[in-house]
N, C-alpha and C. Protein backbone atom coordinates (compact mmCIF):
# COMPACT_ATOMS: atom_id res chain seq x y z
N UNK A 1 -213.33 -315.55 160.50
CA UNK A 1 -212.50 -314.41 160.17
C UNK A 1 -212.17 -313.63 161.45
N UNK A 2 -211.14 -313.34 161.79
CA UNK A 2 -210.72 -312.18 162.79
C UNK A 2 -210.69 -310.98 163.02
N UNK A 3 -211.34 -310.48 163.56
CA UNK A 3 -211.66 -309.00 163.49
C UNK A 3 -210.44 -308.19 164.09
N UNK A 4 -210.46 -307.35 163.59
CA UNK A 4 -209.27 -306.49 163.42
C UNK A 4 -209.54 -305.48 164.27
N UNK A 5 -208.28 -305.08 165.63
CA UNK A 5 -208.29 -304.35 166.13
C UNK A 5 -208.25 -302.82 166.84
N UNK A 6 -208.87 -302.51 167.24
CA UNK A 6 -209.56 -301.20 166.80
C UNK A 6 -208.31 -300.08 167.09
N UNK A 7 -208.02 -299.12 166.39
CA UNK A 7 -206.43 -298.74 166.84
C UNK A 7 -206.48 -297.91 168.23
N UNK A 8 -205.52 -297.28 168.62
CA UNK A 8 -205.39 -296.79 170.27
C UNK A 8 -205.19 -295.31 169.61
N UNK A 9 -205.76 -294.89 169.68
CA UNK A 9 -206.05 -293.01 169.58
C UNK A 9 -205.56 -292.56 171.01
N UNK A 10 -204.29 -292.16 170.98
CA UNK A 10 -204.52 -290.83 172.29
C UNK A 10 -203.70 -289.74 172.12
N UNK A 11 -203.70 -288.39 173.30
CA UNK A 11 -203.24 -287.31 172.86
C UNK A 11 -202.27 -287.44 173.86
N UNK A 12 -201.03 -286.94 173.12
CA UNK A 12 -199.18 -287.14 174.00
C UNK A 12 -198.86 -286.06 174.06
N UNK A 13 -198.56 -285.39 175.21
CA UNK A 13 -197.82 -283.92 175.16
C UNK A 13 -196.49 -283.93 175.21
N UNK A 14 -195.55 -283.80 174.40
CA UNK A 14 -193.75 -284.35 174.46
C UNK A 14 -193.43 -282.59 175.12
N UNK A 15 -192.07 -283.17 176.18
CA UNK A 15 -191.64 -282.20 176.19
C UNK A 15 -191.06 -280.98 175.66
N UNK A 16 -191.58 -280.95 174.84
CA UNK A 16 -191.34 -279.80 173.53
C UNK A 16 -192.25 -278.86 173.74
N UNK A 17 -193.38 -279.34 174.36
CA UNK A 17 -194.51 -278.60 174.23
C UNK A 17 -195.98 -278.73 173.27
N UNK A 18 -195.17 -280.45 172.32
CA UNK A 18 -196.09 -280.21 171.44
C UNK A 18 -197.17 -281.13 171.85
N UNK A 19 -198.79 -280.53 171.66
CA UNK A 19 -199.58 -281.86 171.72
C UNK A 19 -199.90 -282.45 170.35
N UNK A 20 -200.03 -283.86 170.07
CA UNK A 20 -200.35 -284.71 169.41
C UNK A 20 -201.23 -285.70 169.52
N UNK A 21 -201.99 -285.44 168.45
CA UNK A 21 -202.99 -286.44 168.60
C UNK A 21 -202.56 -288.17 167.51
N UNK A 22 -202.42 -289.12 167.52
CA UNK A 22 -201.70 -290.14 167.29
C UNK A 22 -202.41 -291.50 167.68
N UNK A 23 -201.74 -292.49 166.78
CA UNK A 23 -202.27 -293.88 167.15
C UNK A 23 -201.19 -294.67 167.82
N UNK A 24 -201.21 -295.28 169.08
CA UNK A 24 -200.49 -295.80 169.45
C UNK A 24 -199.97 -297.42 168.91
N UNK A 25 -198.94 -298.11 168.43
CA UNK A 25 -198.84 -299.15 168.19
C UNK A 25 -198.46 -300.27 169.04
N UNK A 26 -197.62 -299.41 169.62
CA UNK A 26 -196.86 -300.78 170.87
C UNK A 26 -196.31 -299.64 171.78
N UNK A 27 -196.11 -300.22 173.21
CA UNK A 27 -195.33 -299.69 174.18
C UNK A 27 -194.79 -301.04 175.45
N UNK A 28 -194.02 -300.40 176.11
CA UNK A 28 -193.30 -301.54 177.18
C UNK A 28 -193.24 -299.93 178.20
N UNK A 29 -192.28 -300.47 179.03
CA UNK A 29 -191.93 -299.82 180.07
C UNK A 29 -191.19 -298.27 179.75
N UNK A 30 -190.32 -298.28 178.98
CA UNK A 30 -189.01 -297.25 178.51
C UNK A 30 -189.68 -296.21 176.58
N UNK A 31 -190.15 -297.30 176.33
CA UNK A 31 -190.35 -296.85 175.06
C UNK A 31 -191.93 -296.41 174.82
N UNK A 32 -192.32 -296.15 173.55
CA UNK A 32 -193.47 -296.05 173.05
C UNK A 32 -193.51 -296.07 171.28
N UNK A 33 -194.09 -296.79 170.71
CA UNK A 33 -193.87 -296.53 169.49
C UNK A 33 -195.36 -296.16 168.58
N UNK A 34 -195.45 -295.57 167.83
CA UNK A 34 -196.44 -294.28 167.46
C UNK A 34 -196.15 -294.12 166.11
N UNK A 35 -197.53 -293.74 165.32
CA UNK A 35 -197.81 -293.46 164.08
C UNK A 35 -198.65 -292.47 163.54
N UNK A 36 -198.83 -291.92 162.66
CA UNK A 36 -199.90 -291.02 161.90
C UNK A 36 -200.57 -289.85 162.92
N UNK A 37 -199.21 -289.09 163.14
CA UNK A 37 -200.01 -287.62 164.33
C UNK A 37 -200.09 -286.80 163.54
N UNK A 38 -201.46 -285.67 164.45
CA UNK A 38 -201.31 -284.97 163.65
C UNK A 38 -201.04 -283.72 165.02
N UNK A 39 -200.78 -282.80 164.64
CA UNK A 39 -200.35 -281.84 166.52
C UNK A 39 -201.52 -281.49 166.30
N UNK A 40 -202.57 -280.72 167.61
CA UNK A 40 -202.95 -280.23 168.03
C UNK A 40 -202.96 -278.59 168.13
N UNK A 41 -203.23 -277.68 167.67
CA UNK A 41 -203.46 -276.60 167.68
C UNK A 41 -204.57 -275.67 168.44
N UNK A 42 -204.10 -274.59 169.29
CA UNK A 42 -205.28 -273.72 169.36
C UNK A 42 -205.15 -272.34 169.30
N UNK A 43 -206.48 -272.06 169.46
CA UNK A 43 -205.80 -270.40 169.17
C UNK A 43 -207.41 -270.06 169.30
N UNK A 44 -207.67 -268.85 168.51
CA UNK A 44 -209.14 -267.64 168.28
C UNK A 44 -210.20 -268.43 167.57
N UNK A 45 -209.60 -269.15 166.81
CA UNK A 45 -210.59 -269.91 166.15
C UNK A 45 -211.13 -271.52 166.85
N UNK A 46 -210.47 -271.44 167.69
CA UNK A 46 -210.81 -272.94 168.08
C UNK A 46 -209.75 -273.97 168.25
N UNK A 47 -209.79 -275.20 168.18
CA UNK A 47 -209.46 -276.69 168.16
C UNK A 47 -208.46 -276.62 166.36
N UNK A 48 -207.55 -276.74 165.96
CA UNK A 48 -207.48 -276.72 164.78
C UNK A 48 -206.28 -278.04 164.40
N UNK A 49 -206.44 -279.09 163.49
CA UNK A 49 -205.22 -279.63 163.46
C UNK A 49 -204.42 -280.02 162.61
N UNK A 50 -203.01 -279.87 162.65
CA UNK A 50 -201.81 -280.09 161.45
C UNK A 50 -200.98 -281.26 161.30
N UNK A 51 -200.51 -281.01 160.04
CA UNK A 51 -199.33 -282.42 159.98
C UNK A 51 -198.55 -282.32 161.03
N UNK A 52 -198.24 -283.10 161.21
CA UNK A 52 -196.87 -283.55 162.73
C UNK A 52 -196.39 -284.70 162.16
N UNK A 53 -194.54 -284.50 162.00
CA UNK A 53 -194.18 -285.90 161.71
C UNK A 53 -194.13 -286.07 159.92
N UNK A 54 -194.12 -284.76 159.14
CA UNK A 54 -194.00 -284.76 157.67
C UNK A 54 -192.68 -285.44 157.31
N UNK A 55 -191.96 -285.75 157.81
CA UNK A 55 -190.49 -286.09 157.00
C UNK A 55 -190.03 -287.96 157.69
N UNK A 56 -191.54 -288.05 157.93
CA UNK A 56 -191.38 -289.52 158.47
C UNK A 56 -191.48 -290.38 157.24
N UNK A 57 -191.09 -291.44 157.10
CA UNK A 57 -191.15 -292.19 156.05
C UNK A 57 -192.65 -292.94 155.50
N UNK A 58 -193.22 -292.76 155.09
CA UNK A 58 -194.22 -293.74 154.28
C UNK A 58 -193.99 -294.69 154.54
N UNK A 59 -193.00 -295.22 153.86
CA UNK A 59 -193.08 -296.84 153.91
C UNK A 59 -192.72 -297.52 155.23
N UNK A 60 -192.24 -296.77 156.25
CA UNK A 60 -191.91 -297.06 157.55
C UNK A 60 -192.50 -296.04 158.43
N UNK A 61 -193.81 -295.96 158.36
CA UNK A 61 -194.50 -294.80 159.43
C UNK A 61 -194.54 -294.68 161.09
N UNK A 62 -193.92 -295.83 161.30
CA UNK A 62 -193.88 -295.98 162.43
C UNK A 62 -192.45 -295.07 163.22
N UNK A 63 -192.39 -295.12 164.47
CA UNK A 63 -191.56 -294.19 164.77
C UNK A 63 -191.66 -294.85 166.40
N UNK A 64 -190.57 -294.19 167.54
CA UNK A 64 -190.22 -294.85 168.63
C UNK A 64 -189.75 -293.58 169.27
N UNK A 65 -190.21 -293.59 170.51
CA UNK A 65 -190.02 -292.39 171.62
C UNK A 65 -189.39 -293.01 172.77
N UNK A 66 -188.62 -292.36 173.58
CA UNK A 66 -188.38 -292.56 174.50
C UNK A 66 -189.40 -291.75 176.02
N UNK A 67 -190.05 -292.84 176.61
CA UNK A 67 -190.98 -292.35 177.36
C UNK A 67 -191.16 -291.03 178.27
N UNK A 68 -189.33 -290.52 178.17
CA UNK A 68 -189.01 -290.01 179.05
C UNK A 68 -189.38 -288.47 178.67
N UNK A 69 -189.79 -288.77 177.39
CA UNK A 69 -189.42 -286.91 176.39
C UNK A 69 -191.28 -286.69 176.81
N UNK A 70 -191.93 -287.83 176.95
CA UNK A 70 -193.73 -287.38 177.16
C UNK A 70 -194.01 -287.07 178.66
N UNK A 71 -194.68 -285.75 178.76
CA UNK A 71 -195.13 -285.25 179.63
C UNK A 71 -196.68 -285.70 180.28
N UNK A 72 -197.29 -286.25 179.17
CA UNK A 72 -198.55 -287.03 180.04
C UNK A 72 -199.03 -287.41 178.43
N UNK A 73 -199.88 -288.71 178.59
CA UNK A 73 -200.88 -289.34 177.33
C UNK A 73 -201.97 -288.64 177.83
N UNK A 74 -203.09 -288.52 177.26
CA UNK A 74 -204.54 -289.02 177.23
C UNK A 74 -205.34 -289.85 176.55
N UNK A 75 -206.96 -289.98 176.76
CA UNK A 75 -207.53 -290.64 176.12
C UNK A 75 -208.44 -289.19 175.36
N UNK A 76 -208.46 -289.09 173.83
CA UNK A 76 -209.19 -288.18 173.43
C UNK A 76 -210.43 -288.03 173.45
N UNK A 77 -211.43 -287.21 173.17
CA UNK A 77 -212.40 -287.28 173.31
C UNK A 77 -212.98 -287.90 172.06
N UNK A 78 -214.55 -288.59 172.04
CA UNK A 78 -214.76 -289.37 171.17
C UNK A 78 -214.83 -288.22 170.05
N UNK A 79 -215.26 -287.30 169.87
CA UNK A 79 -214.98 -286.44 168.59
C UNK A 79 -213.75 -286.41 167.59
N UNK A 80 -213.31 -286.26 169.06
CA UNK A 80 -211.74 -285.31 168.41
C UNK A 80 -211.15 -287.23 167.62
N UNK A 81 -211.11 -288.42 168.30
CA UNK A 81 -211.43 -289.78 167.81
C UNK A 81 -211.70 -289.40 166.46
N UNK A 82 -212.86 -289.14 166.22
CA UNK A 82 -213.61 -289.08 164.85
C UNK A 82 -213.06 -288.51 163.66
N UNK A 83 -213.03 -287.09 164.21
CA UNK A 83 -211.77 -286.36 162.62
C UNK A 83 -210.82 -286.64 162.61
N UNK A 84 -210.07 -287.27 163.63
CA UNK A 84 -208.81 -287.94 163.49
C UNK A 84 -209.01 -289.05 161.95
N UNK A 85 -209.97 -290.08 162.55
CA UNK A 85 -210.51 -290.79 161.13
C UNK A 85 -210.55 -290.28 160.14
N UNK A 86 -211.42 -289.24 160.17
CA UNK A 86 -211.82 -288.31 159.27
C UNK A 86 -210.40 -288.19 157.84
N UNK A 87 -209.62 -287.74 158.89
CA UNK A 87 -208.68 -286.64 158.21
C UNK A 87 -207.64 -288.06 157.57
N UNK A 88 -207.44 -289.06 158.54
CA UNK A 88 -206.66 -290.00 157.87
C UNK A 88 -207.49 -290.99 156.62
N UNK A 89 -208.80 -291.13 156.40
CA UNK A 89 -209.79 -291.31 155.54
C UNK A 89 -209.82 -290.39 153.99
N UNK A 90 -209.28 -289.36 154.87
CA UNK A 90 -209.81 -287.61 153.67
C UNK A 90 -210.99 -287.85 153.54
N UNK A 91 -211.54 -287.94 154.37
CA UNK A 91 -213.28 -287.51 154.57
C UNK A 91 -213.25 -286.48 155.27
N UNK A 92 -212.76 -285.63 155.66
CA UNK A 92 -212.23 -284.38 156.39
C UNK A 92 -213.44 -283.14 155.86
N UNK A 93 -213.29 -283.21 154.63
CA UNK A 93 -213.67 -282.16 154.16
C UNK A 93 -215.25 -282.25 153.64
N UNK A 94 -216.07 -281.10 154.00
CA UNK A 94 -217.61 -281.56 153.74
C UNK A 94 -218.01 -281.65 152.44
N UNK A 95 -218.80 -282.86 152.18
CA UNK A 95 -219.68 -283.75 151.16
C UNK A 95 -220.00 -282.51 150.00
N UNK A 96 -220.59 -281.27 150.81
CA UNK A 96 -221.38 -280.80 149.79
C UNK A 96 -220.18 -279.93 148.59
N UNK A 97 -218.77 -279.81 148.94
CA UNK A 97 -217.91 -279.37 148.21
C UNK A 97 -217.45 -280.07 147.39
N UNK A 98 -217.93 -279.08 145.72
CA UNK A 98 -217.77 -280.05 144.62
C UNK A 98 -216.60 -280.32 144.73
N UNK A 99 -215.81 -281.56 143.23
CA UNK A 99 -214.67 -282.18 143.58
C UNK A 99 -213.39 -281.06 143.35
N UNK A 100 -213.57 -280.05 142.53
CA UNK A 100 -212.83 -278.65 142.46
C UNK A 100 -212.65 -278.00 143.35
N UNK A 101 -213.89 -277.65 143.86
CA UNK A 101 -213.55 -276.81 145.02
C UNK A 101 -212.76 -277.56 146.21
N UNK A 102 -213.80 -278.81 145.98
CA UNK A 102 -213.11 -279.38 147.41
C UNK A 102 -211.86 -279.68 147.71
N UNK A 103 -210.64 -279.55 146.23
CA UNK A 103 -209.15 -280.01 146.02
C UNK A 103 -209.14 -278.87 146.37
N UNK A 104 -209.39 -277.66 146.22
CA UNK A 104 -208.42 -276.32 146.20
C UNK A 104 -208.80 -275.94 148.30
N UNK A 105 -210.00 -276.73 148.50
CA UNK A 105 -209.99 -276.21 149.96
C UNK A 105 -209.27 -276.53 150.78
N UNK A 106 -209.03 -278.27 150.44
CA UNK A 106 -208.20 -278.80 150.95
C UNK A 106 -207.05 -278.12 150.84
N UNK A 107 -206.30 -278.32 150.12
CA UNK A 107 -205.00 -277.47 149.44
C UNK A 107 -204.97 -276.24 150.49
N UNK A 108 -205.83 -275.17 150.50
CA UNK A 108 -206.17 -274.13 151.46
C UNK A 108 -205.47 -274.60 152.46
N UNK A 109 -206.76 -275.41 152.89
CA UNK A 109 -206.48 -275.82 154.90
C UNK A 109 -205.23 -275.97 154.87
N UNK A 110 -204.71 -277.03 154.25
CA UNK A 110 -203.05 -277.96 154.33
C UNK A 110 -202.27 -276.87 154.68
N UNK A 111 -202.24 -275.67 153.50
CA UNK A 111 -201.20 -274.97 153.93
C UNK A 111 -201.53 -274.12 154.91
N UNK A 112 -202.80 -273.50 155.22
CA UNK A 112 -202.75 -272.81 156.01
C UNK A 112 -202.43 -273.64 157.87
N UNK A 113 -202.67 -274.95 157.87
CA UNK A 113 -202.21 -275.66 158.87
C UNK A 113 -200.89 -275.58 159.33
N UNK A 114 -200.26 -275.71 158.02
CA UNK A 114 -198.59 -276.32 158.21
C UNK A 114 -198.33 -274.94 158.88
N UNK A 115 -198.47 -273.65 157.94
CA UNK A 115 -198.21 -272.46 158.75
C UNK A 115 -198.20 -271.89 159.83
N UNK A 116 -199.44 -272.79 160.30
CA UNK A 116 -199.81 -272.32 162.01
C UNK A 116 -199.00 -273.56 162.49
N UNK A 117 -198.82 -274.02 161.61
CA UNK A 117 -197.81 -275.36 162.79
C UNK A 117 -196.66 -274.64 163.01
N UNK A 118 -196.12 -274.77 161.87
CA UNK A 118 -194.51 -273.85 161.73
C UNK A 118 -194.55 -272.20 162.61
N UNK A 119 -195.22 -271.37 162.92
CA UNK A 119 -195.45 -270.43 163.57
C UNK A 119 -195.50 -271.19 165.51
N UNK A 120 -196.45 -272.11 165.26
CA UNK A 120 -196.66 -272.60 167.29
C UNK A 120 -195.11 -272.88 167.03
N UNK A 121 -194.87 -273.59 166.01
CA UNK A 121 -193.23 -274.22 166.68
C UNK A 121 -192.00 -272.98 166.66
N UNK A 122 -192.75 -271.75 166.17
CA UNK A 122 -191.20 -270.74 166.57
C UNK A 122 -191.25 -270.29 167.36
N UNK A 123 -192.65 -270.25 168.33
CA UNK A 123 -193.07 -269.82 169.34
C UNK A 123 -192.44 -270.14 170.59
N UNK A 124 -192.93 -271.58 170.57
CA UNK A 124 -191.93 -272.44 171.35
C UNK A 124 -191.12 -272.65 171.56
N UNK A 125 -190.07 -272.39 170.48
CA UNK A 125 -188.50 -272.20 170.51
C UNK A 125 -188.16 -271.16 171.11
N UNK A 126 -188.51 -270.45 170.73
CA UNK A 126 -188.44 -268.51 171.31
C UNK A 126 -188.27 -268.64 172.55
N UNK A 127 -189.99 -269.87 172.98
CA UNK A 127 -190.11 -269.47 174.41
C UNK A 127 -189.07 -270.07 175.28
N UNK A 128 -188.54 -271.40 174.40
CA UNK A 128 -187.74 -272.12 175.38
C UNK A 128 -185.88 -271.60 175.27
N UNK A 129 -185.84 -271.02 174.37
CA UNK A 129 -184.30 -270.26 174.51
C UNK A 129 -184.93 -269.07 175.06
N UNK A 130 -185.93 -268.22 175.46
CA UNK A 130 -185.78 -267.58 176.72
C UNK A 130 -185.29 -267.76 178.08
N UNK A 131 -186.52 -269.05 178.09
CA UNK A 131 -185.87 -270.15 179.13
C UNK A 131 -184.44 -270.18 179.61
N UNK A 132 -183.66 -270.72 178.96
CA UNK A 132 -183.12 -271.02 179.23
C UNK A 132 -181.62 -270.06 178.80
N UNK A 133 -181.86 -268.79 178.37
CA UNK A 133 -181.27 -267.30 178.50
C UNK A 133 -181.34 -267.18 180.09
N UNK A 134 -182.63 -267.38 180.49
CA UNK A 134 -182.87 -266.97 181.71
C UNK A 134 -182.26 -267.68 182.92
N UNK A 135 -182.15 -268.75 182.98
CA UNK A 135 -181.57 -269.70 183.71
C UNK A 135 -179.83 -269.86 183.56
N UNK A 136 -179.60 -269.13 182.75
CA UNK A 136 -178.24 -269.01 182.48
C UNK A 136 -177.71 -268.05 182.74
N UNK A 137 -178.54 -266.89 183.17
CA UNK A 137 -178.02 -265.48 183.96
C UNK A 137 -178.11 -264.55 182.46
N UNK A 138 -178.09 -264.66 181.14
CA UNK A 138 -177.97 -263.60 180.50
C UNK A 138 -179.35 -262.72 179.77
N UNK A 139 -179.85 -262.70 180.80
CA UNK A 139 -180.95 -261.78 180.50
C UNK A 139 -181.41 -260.90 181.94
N UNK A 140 -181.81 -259.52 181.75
CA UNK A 140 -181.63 -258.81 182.76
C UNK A 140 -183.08 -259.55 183.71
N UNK A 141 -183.35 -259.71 185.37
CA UNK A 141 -184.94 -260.44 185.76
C UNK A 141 -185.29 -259.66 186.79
């Protein structure tokens, strides 16, 4: 029997600003092609992480970058490895939460994730049409 290969976990910072943590599938020279991220978050509380990539298809999860939009890969740390599993498993959430609670916590986190996702990403926009207000002369410096 052939043992099945262990997937490529690393963290991609795209020029957007966003980091992602992700499994790599294939790459060449120009491209990269990538599946199941989730971004990276931080803030007061810590390390925190969200959907990235919701309106990707299921049945075609895969997806293709042009190398040029990533600002650097890494290799994650073996933890951050782990809940990655975790979370694509839904073992995410701890054992001792009955099966009630544990739907409605989940439910919790999810949205409270997406929110802080959707919030870093207006942030970023903000910051980058400042940007580029600024570079365009119409803002007083």
């Amino acid at each position: 029997m052939k043992k099945q290969k262990e997937p490529v976990i690393k963290i991609i910072r795209f020029g957007s600003g966003e980091e992602v943590l992700l499994e790599v599938v294939k790459e060449d020279e120009n491209w990269i092609t990538l599946k199941k991220g989730i971004i990276i978050l931080t803030g007061q509380d810590g390390i925190q992480f969200a959907p990235w990539g919701m309106v990707v298809s299921t049945e075609e999860p895969e997806f293709t970058v042009n190398k040029s939009h990533i600002m650097y890969t890494a290799t994650p740390h073996p933890d951050a490895i782990k809940q990655y599993h975790d979370i694509f498993e839904g073992t995410a959430v701890p054992a001792h939460i009955e099966d009630s609670e544990r739907q409605k916590q989940v439910e919790m986190n999810q949205r409270e994730a997406i929110r802080n996702a959707e919030k870093a990403r207006k942030e970023d926009q903000t910051r980058r049409s400042m940007n580029v207000a600024d570079q365009l002369g119409f803002t007083d410096q």
